[in-house]
C-alpha atoms as a PDB file:
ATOM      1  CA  UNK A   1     -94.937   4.056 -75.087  1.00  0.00           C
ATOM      2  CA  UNK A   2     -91.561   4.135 -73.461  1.00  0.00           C
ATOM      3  CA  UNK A   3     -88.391   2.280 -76.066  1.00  0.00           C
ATOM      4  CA  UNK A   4     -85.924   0.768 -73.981  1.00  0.00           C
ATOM      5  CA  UNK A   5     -82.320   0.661 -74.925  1.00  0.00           C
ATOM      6  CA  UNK A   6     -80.817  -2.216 -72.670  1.00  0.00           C
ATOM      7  CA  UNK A   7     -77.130  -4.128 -72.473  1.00  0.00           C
ATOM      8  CA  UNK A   8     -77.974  -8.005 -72.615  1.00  0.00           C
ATOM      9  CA  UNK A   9     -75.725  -9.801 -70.678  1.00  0.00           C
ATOM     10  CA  UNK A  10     -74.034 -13.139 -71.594  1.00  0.00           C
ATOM     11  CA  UNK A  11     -76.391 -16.019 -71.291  1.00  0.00           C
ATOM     12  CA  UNK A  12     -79.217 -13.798 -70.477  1.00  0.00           C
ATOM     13  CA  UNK A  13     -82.390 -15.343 -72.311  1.00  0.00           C
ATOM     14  CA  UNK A  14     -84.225 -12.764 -74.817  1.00  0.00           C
ATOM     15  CA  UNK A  15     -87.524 -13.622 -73.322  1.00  0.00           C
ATOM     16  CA  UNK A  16     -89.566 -12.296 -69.973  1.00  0.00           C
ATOM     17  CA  UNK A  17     -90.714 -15.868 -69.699  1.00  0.00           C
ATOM     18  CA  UNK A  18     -89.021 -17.634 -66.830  1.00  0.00           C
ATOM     19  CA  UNK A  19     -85.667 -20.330 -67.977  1.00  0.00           C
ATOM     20  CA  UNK A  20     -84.980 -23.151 -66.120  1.00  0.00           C
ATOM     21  CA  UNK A  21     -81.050 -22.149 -65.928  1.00  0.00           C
ATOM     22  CA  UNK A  22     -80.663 -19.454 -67.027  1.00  0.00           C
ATOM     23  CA  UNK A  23     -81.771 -15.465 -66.018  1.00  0.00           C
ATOM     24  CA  UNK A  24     -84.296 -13.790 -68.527  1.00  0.00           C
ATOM     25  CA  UNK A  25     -85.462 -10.407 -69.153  1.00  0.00           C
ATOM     26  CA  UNK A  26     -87.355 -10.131 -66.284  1.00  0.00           C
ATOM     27  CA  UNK A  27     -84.558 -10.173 -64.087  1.00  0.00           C
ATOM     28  CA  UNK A  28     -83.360  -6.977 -65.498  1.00  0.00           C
ATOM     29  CA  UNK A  29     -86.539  -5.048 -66.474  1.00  0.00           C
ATOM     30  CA  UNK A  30     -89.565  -4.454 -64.589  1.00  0.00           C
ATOM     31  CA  UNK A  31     -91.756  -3.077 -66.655  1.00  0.00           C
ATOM     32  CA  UNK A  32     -95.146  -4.514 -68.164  1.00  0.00           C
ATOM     33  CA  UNK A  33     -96.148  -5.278 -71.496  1.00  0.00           C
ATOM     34  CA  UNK A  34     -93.074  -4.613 -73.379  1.00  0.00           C
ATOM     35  CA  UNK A  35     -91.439  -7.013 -75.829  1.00  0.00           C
ATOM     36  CA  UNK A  36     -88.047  -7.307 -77.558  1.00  0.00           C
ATOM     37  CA  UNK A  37     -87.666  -5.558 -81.084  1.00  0.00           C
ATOM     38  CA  UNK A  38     -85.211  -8.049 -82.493  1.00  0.00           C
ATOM     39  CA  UNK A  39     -83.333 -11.300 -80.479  1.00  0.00           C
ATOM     40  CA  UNK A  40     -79.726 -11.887 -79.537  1.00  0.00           C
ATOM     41  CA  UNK A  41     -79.017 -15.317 -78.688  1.00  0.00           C
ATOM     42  CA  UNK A  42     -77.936 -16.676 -75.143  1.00  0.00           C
ATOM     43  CA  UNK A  43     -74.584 -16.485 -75.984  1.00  0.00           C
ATOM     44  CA  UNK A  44     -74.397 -12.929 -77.560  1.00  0.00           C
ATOM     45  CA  UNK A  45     -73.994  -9.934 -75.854  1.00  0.00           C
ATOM     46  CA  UNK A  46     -75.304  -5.807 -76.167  1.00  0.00           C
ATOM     47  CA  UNK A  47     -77.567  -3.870 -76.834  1.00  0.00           C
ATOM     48  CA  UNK A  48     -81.412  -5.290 -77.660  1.00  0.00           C
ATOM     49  CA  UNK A  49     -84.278  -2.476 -77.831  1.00  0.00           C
ATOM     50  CA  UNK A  50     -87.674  -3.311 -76.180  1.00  0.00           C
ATOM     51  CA  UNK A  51     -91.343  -1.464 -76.394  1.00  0.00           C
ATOM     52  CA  UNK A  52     -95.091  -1.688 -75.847  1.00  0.00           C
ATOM     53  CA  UNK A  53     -95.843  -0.511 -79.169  1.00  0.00           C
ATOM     54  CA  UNK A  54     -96.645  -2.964 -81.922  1.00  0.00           C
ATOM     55  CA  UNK A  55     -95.947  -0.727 -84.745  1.00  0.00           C
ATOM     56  CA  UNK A  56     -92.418   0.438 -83.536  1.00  0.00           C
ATOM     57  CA  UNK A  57     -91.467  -3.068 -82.749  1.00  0.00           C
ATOM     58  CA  UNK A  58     -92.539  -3.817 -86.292  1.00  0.00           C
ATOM     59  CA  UNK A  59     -90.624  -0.756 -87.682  1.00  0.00           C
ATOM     60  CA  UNK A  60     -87.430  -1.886 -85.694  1.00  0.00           C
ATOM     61  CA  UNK A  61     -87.085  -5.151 -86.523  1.00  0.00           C
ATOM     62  CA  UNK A  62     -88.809  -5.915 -89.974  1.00  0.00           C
ATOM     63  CA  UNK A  63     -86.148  -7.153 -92.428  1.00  0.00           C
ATOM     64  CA  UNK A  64     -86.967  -4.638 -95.162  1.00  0.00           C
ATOM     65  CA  UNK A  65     -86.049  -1.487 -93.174  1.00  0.00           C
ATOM     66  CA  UNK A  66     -82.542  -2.922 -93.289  1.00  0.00           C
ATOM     67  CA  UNK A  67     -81.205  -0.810 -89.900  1.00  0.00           C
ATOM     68  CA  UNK A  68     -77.751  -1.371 -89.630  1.00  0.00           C
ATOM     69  CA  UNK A  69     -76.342  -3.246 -86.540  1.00  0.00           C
ATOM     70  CA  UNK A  70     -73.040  -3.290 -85.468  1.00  0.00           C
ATOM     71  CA  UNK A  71     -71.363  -6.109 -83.595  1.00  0.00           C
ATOM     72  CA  UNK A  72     -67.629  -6.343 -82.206  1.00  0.00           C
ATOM     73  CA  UNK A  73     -66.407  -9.950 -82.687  1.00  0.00           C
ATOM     74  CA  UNK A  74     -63.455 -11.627 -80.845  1.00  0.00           C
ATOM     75  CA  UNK A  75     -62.367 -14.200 -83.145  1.00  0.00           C
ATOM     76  CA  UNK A  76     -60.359 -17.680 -82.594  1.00  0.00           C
ATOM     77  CA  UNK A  77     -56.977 -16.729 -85.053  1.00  0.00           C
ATOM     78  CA  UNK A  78     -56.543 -14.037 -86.871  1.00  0.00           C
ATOM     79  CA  UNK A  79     -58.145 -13.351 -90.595  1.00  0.00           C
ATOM     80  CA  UNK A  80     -56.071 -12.390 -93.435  1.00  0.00           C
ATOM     81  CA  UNK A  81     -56.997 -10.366 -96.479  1.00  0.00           C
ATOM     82  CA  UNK A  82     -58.790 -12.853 -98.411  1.00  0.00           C
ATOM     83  CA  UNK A  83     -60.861 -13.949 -95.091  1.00  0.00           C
ATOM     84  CA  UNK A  84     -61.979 -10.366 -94.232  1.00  0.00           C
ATOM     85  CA  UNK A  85     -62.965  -9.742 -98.335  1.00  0.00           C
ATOM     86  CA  UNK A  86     -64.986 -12.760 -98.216  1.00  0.00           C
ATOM     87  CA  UNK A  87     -66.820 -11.781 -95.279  1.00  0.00           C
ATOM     88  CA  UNK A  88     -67.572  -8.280 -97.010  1.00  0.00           C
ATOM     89  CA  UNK A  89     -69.121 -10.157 -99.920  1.00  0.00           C
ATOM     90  CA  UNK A  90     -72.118 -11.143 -99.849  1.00  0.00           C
ATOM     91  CA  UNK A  91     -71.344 -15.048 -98.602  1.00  0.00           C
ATOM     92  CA  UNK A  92     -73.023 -18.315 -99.439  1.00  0.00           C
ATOM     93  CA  UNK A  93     -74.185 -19.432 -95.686  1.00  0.00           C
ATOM     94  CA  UNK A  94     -76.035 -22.722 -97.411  1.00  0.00           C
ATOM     95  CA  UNK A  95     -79.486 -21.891 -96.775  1.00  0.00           C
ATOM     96  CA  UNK A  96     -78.762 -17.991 -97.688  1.00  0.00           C
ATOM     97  CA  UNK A  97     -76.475 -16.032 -99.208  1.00  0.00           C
ATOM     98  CA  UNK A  98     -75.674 -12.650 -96.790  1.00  0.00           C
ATOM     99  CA  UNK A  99     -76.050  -9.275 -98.155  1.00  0.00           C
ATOM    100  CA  UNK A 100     -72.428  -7.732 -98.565  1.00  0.00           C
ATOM    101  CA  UNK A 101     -71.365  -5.637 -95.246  1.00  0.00           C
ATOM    102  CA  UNK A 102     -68.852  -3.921 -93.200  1.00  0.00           C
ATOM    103  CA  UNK A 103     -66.120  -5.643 -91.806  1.00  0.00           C
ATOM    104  CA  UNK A 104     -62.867  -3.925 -90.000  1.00  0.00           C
ATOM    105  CA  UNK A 105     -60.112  -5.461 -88.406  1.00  0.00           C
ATOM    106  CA  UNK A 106     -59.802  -3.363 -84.577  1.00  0.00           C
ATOM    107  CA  UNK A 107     -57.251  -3.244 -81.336  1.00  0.00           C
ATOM    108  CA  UNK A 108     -58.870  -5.181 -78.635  1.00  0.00           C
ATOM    109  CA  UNK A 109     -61.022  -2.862 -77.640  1.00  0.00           C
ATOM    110  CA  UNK A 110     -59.917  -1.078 -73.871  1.00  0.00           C
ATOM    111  CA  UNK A 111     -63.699  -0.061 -72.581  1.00  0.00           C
ATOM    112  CA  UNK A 112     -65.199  -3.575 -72.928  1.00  0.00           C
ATOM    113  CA  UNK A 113     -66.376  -5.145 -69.978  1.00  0.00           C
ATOM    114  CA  UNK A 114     -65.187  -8.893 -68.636  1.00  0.00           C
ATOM    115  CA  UNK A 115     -67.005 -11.709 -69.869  1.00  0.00           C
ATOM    116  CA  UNK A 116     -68.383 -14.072 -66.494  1.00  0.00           C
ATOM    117  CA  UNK A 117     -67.167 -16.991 -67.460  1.00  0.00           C
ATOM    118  CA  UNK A 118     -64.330 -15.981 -69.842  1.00  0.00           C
ATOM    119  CA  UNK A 119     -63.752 -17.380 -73.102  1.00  0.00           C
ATOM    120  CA  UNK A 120     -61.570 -20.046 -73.521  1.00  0.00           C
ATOM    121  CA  UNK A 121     -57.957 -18.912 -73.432  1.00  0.00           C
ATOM    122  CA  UNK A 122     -56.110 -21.439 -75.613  1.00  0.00           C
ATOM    123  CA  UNK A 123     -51.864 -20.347 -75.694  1.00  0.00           C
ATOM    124  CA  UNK A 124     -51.117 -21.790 -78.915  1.00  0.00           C
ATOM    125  CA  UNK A 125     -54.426 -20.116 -80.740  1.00  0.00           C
ATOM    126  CA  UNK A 126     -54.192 -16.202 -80.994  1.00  0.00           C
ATOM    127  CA  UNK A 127     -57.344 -14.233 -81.456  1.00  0.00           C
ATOM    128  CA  UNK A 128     -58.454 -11.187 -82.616  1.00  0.00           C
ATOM    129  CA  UNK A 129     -60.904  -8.529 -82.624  1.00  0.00           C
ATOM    130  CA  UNK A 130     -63.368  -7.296 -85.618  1.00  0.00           C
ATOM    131  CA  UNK A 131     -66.231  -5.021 -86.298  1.00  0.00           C
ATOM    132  CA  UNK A 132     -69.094  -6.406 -88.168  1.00  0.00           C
ATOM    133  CA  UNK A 133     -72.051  -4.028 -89.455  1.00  0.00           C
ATOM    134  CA  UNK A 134     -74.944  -6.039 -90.877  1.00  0.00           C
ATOM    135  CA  UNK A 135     -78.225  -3.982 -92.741  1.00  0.00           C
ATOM    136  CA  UNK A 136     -80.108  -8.191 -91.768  1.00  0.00           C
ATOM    137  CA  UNK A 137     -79.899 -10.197 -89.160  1.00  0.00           C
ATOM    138  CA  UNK A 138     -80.412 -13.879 -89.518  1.00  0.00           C
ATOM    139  CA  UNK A 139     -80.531 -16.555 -86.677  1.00  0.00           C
ATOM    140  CA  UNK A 140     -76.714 -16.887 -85.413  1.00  0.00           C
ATOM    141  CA  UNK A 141     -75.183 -14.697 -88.978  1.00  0.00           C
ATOM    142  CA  UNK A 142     -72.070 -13.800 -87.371  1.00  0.00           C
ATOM    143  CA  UNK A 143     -71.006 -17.064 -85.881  1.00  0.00           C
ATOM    144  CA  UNK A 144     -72.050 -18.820 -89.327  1.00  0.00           C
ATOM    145  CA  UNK A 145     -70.219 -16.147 -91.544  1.00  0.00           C
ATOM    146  CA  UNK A 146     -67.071 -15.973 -89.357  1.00  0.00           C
ATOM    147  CA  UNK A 147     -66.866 -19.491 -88.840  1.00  0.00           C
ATOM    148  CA  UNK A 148     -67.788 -20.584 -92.874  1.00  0.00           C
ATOM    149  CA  UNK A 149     -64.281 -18.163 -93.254  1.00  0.00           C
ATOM    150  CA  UNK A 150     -62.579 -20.790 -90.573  1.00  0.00           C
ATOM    151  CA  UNK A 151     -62.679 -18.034 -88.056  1.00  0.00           C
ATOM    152  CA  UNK A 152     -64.759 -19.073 -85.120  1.00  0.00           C
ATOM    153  CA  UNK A 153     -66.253 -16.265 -82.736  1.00  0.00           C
ATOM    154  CA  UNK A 154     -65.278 -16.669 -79.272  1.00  0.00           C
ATOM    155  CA  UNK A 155     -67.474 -13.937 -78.290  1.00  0.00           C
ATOM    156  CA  UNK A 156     -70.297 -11.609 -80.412  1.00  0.00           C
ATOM    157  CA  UNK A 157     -71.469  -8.186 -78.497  1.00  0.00           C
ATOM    158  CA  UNK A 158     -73.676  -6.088 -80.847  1.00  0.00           C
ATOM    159  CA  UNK A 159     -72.230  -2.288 -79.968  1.00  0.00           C
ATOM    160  CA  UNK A 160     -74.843  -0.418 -82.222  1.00  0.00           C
ATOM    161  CA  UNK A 161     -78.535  -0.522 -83.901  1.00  0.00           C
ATOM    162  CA  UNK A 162     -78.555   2.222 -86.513  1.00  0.00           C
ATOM    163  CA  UNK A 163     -77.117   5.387 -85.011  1.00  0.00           C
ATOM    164  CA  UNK A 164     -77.329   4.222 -81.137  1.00  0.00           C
ATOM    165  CA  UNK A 165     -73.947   2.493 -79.878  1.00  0.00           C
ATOM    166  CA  UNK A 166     -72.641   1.825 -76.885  1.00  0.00           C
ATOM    167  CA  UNK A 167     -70.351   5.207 -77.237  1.00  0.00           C
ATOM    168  CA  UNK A 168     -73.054   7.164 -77.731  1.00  0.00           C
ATOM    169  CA  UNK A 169     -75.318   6.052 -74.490  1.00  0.00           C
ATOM    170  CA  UNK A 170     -73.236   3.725 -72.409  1.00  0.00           C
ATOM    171  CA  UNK A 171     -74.505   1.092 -70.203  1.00  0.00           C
ATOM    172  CA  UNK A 172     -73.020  -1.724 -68.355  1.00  0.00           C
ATOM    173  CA  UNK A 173     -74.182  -5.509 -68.816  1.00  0.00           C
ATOM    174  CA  UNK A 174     -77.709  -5.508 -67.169  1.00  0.00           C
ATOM    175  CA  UNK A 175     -78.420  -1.804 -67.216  1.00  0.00           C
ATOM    176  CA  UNK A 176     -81.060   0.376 -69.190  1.00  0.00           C
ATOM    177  CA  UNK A 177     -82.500   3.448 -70.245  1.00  0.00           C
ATOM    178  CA  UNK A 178     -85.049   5.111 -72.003  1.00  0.00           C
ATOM    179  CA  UNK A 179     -84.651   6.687 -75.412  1.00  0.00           C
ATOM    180  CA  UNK A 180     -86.798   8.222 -78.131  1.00  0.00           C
ATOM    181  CA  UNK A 181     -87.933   6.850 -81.805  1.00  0.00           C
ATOM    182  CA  UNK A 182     -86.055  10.098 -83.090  1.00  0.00           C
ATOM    183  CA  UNK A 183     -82.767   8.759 -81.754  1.00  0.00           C
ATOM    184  CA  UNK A 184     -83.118   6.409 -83.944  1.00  0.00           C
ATOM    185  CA  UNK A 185     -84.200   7.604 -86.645  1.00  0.00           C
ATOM    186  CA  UNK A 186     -87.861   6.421 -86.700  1.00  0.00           C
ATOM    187  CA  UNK A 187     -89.658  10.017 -86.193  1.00  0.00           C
END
């Protein structure tokens, strides 16, 4: 029952299922019968845990165990006070209001890989760099809460589930490893 701990690169699908234009999964991972605990979208970036077991997958990624995840956003300008409090808050997205979070403003961070294709690099529009830890995860919540502040995010890479980060077991876009349920907390 191995749990995989894997770096999702940019515009690499969430699925083993072959994508017309894009890679998948499969092109990273060769190993049968294990599924994704919990999605990042094409354009997102980090880590994504994967298993064979049913139950773990369930205890990973069902909304009421409310594990934390931590994403570092690069965002188009840079947010003031009253921005980064509304994002704390718990924020009224439309169709749902967000539970309140953490948000900090952070240095552009030094150990982050290049992005293939780069963002946009527009001369006249600064950007800037924040941590966002969310205990939910709804389709595309960062990019909605970020941009319903009139911050857009250039770029989303989730740097943590619960106590796992990226500092703790590095890997490079496209690389994995195995770790244990007790690592995360699940044993």
């Amino acid at each position: 029952m191995p749990l995989i701990l894997f770096n999702k690169p940019f515009q690499t699908m969430c699925q083993f299922s072959p994508h017309p234009t894009r890679k998948s999964l499969a092109d990273h991972i060769d190993i049968p019968n294990i599924y994704p605990a919990g999605r990042l979208d094409a354009d997102s970036e980090g880590l994504l845990l994967l298993t064979d077991d049913g139950k773990l997958q369930h205890a990973i990624s069902h909304p009421d165990r409310e594990h934390t995840k931590t994403y570092l956003v690069q965002v188009e300008g840079t947010p003031d006070s009253d921005a980064l409090a509304r994002l704390r808050a718990p924020l009224d997205l439309g169709d749902f209001v967000t539970r309140a979070c953490v948000v900090k403003r952070v240095a552009e961070p030094d150990w982050l890989w290049p992005r293939n294709p780069p963002i946009r690099e527009r001369a006249n529009a600064p950007t800037s760099w924040l941590t966002i830890t969310l205990s939910e995860g709804k389709n595309r919540q960062v990019r909605r809460m970020t941009g319903a502040v009139g911050y857009p995010t250039l770029r989303l890479v989730r740097i943590a589930i619960g106590p796992v980060s990226l500092e703790s077991h590095p890997l490079w876009p496209g690389e994995w490893r195995e770790i244990s349920a007790k690592e995360l907390g699940l044993s």
